[in-house]
Protein backbone atom coordinates (compact mmCIF):
# COMPACT_ATOMS: atom_id res chain seq x y z
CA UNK A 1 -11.55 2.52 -5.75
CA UNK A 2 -14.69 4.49 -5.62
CA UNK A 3 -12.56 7.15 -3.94
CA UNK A 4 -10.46 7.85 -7.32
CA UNK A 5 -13.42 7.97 -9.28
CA UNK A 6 -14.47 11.00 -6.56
CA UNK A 7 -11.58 12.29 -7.07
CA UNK A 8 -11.67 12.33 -10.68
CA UNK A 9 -15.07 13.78 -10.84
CA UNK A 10 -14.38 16.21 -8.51
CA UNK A 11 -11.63 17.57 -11.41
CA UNK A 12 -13.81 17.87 -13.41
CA UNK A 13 -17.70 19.41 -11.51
CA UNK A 14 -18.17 21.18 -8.27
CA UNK A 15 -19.32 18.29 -5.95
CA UNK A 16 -18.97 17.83 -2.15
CA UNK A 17 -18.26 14.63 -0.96
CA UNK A 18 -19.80 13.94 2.27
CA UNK A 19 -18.00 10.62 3.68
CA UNK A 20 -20.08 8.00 6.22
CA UNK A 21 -17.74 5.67 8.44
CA UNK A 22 -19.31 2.95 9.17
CA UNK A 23 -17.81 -0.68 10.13
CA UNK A 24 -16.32 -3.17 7.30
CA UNK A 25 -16.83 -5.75 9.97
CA UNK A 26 -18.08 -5.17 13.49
CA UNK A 27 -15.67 -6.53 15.97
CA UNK A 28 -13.80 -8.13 12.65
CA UNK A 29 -16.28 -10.83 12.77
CA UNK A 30 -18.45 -11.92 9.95
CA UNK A 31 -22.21 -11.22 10.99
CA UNK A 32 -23.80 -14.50 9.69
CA UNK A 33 -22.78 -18.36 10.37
CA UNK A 34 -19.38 -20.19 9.39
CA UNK A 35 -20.98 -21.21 6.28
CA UNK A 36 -22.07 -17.88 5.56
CA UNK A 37 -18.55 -16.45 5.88
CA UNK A 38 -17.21 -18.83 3.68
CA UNK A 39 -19.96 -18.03 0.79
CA UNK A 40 -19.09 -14.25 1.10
CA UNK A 41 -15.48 -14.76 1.31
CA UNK A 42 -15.44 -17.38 -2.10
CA UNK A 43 -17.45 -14.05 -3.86
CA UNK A 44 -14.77 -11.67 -2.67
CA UNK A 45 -12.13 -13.52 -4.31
CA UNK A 46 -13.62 -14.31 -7.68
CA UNK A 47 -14.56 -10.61 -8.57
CA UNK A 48 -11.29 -9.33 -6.54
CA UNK A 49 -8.91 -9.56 -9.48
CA UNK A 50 -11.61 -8.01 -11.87
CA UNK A 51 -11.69 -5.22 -9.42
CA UNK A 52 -7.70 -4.90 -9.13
CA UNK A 53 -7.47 -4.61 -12.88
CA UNK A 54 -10.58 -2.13 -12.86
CA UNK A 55 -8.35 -0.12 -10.64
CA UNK A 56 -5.38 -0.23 -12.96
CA UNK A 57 -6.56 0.51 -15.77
CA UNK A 58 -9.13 3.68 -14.72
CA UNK A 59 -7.11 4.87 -12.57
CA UNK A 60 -3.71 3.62 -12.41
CA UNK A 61 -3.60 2.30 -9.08
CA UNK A 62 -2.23 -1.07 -8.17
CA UNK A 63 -4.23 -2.48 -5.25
CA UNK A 64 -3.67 -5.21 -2.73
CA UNK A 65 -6.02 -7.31 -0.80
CA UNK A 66 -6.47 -6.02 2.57
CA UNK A 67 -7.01 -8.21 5.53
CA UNK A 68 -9.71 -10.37 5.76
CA UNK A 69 -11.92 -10.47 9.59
CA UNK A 70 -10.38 -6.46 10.49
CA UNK A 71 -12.05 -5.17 13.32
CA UNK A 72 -12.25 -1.29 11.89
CA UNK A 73 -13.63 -0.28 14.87
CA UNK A 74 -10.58 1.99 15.79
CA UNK A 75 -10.93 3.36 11.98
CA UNK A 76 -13.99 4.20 12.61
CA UNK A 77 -13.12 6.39 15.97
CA UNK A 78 -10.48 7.79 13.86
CA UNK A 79 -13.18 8.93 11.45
CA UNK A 80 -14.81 11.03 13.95
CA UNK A 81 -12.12 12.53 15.44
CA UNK A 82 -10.58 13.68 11.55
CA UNK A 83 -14.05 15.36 11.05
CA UNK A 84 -13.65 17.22 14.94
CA UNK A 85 -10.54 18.40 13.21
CA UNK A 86 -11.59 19.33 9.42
CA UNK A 87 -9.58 16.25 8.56
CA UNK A 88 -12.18 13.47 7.56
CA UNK A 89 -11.12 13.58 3.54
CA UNK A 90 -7.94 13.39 4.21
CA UNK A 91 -8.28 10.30 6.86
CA UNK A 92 -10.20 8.76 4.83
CA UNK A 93 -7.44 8.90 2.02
CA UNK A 94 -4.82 7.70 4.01
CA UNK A 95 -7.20 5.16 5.49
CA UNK A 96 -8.05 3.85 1.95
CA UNK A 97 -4.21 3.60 0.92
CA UNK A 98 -3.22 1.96 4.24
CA UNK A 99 -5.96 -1.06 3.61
CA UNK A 100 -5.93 -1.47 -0.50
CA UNK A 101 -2.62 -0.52 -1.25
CA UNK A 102 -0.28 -0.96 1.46
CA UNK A 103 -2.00 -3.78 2.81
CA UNK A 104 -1.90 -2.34 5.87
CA UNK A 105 -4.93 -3.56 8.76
CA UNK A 106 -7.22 -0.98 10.28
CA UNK A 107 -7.36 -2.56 12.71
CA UNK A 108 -3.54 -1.82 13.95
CA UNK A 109 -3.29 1.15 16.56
CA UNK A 110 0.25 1.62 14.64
CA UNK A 111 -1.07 1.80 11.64
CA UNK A 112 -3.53 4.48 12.46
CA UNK A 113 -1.28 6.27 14.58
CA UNK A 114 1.02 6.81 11.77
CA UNK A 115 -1.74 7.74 9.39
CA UNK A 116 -2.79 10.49 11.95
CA UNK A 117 0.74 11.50 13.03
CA UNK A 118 1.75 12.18 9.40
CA UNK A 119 -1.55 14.45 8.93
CA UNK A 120 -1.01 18.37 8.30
CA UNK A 121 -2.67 18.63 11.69
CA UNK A 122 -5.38 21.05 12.97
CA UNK A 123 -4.35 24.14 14.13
């Protein structure tokens, strides 16, 4: 969601976005105790819907819950390699449809591989 807001911004001043990958959940395991996982994931779900209709009605996108416990690890990789290639903003578009609106895990070499293999590609 933050991404559209970019985006719209970006219509309207001269801004660079500079993206940082970094890990939703490192080896798709919550960092803290069962108890703690539980806690975070009973806060996730009460503002989730507010978010969702945030979404819809700012920016007219309909969201999805992504999967919970993801390992984005191999998103992560993928990160780096897009910004090798020039391709970072655009990964980390189809990265943020994949997860929030198709529903898609990024966490799934498939997944990625299709997000990379439908790129405009370098060179």
């Amino acid at each position: 969601m933050a991404e559209s807001g970019l985006d719209s911004l970006a219509q309207t001043h001269s801004i660079t976005r500079d993206w940082r990958a970094y890990e939703l959940l490192p080896g798709g395991k919550f960092p803290g105790g069962p108890e703690q996982a539980a806690k975070f994931r009973t806060m996730i779900d009460a503002k989730q819907n507010e978010m969702f209709a945030t979404a819809r009605e700012r920016f007219g996108l309909e969201m999805r819950a992504g999967a919970f416990g993801v390992d984005s690890r191999p998103a992560l990789e993928g990160s780096k390699f897009a910004r090798l290639h020039a391709l970072e903003l655009e990964y980390v578009h189809a990265c943020f449809i994949a997860h929030w609106q198709a529903g898609q895990r990024l966490d799934d070499y498939t997944t990625l591989h299709h997000r990379i293999r439908n790129w405009p590609g370098p060179g």
